[in-house]
Protein backbone atom coordinates (compact mmCIF):
# COMPACT_ATOMS: atom_id res chain seq x y z
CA UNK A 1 -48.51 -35.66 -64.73
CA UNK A 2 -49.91 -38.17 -62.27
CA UNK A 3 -47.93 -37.71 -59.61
CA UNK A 4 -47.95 -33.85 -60.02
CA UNK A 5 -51.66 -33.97 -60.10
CA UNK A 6 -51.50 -36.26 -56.65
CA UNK A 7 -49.42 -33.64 -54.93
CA UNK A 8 -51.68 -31.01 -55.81
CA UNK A 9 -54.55 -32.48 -54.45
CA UNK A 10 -53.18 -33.86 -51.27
CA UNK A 11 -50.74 -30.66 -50.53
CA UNK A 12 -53.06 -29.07 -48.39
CA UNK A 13 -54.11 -32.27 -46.48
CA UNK A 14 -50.27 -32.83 -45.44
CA UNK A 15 -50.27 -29.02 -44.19
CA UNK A 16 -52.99 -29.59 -42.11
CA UNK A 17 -51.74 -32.52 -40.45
CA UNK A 18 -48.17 -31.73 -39.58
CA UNK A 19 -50.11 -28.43 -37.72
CA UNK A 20 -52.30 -31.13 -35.99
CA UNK A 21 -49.26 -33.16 -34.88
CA UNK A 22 -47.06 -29.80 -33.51
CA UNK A 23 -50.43 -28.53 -32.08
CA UNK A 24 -50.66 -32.36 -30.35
CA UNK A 25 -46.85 -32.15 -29.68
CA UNK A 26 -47.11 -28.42 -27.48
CA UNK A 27 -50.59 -29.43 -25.73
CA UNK A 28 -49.41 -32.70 -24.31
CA UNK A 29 -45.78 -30.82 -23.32
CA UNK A 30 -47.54 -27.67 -21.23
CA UNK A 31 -50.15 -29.46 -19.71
CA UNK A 32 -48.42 -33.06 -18.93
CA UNK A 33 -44.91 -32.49 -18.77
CA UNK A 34 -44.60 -29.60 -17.32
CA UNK A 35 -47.10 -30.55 -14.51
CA UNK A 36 -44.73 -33.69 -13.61
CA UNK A 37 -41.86 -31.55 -13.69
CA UNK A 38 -43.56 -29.10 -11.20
CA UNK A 39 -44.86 -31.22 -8.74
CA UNK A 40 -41.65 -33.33 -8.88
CA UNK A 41 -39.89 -29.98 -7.71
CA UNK A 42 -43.24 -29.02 -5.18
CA UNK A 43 -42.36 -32.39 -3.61
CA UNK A 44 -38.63 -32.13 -3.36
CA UNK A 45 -39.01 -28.54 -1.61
CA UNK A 46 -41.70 -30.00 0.88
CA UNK A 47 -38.96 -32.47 2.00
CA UNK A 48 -36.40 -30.14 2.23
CA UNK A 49 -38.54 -27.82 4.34
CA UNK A 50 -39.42 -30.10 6.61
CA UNK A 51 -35.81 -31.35 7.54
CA UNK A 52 -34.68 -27.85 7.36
CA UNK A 53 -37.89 -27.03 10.57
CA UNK A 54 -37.13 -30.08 11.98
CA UNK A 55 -33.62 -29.19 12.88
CA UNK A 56 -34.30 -25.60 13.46
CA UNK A 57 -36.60 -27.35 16.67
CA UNK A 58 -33.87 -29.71 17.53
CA UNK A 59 -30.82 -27.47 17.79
CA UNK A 60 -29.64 -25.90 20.64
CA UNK A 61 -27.48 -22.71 20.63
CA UNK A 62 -24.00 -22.45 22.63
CA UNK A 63 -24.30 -20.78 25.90
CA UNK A 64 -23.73 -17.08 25.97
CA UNK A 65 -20.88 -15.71 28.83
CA UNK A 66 -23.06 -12.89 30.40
CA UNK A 67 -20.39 -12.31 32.82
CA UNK A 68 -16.56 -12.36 31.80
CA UNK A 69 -14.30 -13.58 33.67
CA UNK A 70 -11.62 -10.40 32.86
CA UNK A 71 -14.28 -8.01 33.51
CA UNK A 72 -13.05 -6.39 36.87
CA UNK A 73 -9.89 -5.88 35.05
CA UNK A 74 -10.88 -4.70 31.64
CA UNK A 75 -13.29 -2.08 33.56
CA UNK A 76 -9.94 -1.01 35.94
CA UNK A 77 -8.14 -0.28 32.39
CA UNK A 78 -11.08 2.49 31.79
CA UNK A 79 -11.20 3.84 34.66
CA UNK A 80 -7.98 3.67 36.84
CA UNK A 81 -4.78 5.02 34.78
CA UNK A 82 -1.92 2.86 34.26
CA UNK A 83 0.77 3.78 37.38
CA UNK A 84 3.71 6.10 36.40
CA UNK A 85 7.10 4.83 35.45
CA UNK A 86 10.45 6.85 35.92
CA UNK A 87 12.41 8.32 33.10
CA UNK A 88 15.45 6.13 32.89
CA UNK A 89 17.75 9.23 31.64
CA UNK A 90 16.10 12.24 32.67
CA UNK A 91 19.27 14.85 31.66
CA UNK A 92 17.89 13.35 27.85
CA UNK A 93 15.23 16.07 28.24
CA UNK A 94 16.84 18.57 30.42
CA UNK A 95 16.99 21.38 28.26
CA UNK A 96 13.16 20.60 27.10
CA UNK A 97 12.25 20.64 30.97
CA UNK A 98 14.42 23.18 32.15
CA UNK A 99 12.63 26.11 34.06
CA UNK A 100 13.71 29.28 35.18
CA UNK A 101 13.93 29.70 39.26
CA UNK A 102 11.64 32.81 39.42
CA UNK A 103 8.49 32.40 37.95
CA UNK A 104 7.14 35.88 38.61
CA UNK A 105 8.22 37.51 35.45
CA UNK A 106 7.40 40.00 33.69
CA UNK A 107 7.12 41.00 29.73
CA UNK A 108 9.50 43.97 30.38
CA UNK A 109 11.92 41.33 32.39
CA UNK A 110 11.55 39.22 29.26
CA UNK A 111 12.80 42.14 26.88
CA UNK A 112 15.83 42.88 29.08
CA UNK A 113 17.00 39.57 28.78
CA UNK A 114 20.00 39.64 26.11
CA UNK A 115 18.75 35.96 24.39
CA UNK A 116 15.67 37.54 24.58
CA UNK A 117 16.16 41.30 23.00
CA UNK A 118 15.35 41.66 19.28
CA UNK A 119 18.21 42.90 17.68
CA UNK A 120 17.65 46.29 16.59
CA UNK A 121 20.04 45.69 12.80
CA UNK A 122 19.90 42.17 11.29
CA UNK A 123 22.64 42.47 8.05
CA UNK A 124 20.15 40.79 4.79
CA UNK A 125 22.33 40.25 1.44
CA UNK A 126 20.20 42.56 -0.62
CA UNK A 127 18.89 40.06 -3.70
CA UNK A 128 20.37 41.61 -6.93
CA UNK A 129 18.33 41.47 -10.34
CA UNK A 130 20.74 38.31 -12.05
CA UNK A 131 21.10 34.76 -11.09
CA UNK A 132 22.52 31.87 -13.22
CA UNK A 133 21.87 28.18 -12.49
CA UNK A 134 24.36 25.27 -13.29
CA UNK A 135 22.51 22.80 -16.03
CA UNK A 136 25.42 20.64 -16.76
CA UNK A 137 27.77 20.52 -19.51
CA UNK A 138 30.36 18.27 -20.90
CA UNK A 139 34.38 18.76 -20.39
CA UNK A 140 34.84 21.41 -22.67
CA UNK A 141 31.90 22.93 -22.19
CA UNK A 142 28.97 23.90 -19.47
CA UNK A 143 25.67 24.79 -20.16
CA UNK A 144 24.09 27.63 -17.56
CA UNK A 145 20.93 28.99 -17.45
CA UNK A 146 20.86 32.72 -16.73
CA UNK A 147 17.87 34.65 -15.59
CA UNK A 148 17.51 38.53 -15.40
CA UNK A 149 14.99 40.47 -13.92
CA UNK A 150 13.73 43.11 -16.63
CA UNK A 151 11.23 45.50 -16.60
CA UNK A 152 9.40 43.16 -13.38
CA UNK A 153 9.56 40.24 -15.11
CA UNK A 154 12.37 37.13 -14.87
CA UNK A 155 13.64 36.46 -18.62
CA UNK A 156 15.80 33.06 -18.95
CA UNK A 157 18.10 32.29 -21.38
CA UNK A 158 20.73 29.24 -21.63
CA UNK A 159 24.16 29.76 -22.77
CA UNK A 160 26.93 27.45 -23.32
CA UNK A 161 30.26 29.05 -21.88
CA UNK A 162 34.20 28.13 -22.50
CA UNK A 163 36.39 28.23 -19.50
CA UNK A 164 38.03 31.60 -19.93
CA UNK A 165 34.52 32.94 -20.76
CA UNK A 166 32.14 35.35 -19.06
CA UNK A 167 28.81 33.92 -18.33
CA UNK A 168 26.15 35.43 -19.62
CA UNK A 169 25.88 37.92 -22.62
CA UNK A 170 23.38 40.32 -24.90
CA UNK A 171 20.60 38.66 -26.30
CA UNK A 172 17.86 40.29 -28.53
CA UNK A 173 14.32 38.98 -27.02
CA UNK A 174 12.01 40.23 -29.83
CA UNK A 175 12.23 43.86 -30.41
CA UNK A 176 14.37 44.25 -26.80
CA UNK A 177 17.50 43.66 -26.09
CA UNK A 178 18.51 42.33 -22.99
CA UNK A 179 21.74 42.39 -21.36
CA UNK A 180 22.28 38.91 -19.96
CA UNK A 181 25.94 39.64 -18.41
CA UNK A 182 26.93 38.10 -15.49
CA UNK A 183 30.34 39.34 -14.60
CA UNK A 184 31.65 35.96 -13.50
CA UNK A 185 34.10 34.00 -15.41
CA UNK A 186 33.92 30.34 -15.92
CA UNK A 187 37.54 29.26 -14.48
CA UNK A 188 37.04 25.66 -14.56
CA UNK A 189 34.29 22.53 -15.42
CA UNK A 190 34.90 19.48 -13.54
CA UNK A 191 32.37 16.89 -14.94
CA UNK A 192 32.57 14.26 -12.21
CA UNK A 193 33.04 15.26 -9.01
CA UNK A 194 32.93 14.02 -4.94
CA UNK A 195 29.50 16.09 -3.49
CA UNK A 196 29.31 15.36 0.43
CA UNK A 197 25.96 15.05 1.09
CA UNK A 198 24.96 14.31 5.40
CA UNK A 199 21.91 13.08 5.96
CA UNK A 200 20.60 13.08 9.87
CA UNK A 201 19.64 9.98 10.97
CA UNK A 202 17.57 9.32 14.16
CA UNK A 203 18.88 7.01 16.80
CA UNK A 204 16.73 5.48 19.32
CA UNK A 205 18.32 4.08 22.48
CA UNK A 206 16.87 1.54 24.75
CA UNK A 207 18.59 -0.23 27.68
CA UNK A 208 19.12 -3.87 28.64
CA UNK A 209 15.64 -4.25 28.78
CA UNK A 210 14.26 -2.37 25.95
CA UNK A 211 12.88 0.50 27.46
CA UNK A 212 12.79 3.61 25.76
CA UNK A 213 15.84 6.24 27.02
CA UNK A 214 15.28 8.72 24.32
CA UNK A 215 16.38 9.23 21.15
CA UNK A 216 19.89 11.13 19.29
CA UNK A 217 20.52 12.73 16.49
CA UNK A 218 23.75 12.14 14.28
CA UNK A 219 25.14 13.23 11.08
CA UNK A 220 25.98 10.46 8.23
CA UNK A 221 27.94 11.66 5.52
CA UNK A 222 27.87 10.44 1.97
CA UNK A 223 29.61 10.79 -1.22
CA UNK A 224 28.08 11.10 -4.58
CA UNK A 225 29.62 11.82 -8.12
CA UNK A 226 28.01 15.00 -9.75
CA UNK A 227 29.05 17.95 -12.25
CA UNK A 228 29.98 21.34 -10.58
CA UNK A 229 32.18 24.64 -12.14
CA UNK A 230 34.41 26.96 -10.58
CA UNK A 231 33.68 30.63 -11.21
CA UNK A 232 34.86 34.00 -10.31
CA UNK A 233 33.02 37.05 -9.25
CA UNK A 234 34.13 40.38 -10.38
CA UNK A 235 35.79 41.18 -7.30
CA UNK A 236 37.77 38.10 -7.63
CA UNK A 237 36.29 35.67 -5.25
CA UNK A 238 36.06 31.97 -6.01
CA UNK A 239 33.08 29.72 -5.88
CA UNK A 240 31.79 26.03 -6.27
CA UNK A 241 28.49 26.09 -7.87
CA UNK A 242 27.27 22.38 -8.17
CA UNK A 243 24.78 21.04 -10.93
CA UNK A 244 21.07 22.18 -9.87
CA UNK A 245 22.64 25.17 -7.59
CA UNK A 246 21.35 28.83 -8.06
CA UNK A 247 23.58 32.06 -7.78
CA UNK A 248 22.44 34.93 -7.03
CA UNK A 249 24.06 38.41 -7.58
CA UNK A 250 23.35 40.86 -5.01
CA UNK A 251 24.61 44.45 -5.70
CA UNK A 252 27.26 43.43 -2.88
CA UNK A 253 27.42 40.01 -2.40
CA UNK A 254 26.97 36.51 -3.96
CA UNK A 255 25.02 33.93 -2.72
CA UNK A 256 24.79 29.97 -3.58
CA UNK A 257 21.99 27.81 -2.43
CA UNK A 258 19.90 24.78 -3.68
């Protein structure tokens, strides 16, 4: 009961004095401390400074070259043009140079010129309303995609033919049905076959020295493995149709292109 009492009583004098102490603790550390630490840095700036003008008064900078020495030349390259050089193979670009002896001519000497003329018939395969496009396939079997043009608007099936079979057949698109016949019969699927493929590669041809002559064109040809099928037409002609190719059927004539 003592002891208890002796806390009680003195409870609020320890209180007070750990505030004095902290109170001590921050005066002394804002007004002391922190002036050292500030003038300490004041003073190390103030040295630095004055190095830093001393040396700015000291230095010299490098001379500056008003006048180049290359001047005269670099101003001839602006104003005088660079002095012609002859064409080592002129006959390169004969045809590109060529001109015609009489230079008074007229339009009406222009049309009567036969290279000139516009031909008055040009013979167009007229494009028919069916084309069918090689997907690929296995051995057995090749899978084509056929489109037909109905009622203005391209419908595409797929359809997996037989060789022996026609391409192409009847197939009910909602409450239509649409008549997917090609005509052609699947005659044979090869699944790997040689493609030549050329590819024009530019040339350029310099002499002993390295000056430019011109340049030629030449044709490299290349082989790659790909799917095509061999079909016939209803008048009995054969094609090649590679994978990717598109037939069309004109009302007269067939055409195959990429």
């Amino acid at each position: 009961m003592d002891i208890k009492n002796f806390i009680f009583k003195h409870i609020e004098k320890f209180t007070l004095g750990i505030a004095a102490c902290y109170l001590i603790y921050t005066v002394i550390h804002t007004f002391i401390t922190l002036n050292l630490e500030t003038h300490r840095v004041d003073a190390k700036l103030q040295s630095l400074s004055s190095v830093i003008d001393r040396k700015l008064k000291t230095s010299i900078p490098p001379p500056v070259d008003v006048e180049r020495k290359d001047a005269a030349q670099l101003e001839s390259r602006l104003t005088i043009p660079p002095p012609a050089s002859l064409l080592q193979r002129p006959f390169l670009f004969g045809k590109l140079t060529h001109e015609e002896p009489n230079t008074d001519i007229t339009t009406r000497d222009l049309l009567k010129k036969p290279g000139l003329q516009t031909p008055s018939y040009v013979e167009v395969p007229i494009r028919g309303d069916i084309e069918f496009v090689l997907k690929g396939g296995t051995a057995d079997l090749a899978l084509i995609q056929v489109r037909k043009l109905y009622k203005d608007t391209w419908r595409i099936e797929s359809f997996t033919v037989e060789k022996g079979e026609v391409i192409g057949k009847k197939k009910k698109i909602g409450t239509e049905t649409v008549d997917f016949t090609t005509c052609c019969v699947l005659r044979e699927i090869v699944p790997l076959a040689q493609k030549p493929l050329v590819m024009k590669k530019t040339t350029v041809m310099r002499n002993e020295k390295g000056d430019f002559l011109g340049t030629s064109m030449t044709d490299e040809k290349h082989m790659i493995s790909t799917s095509k099928i061999v079909f016939e037409d209803k008048r009995g002609d054969v094609y090649n149709l590679w994978i990717g190719e598109l037939v069309n059927l004109g009302t007269e004539t067939v055409t195959v292109r990429p």
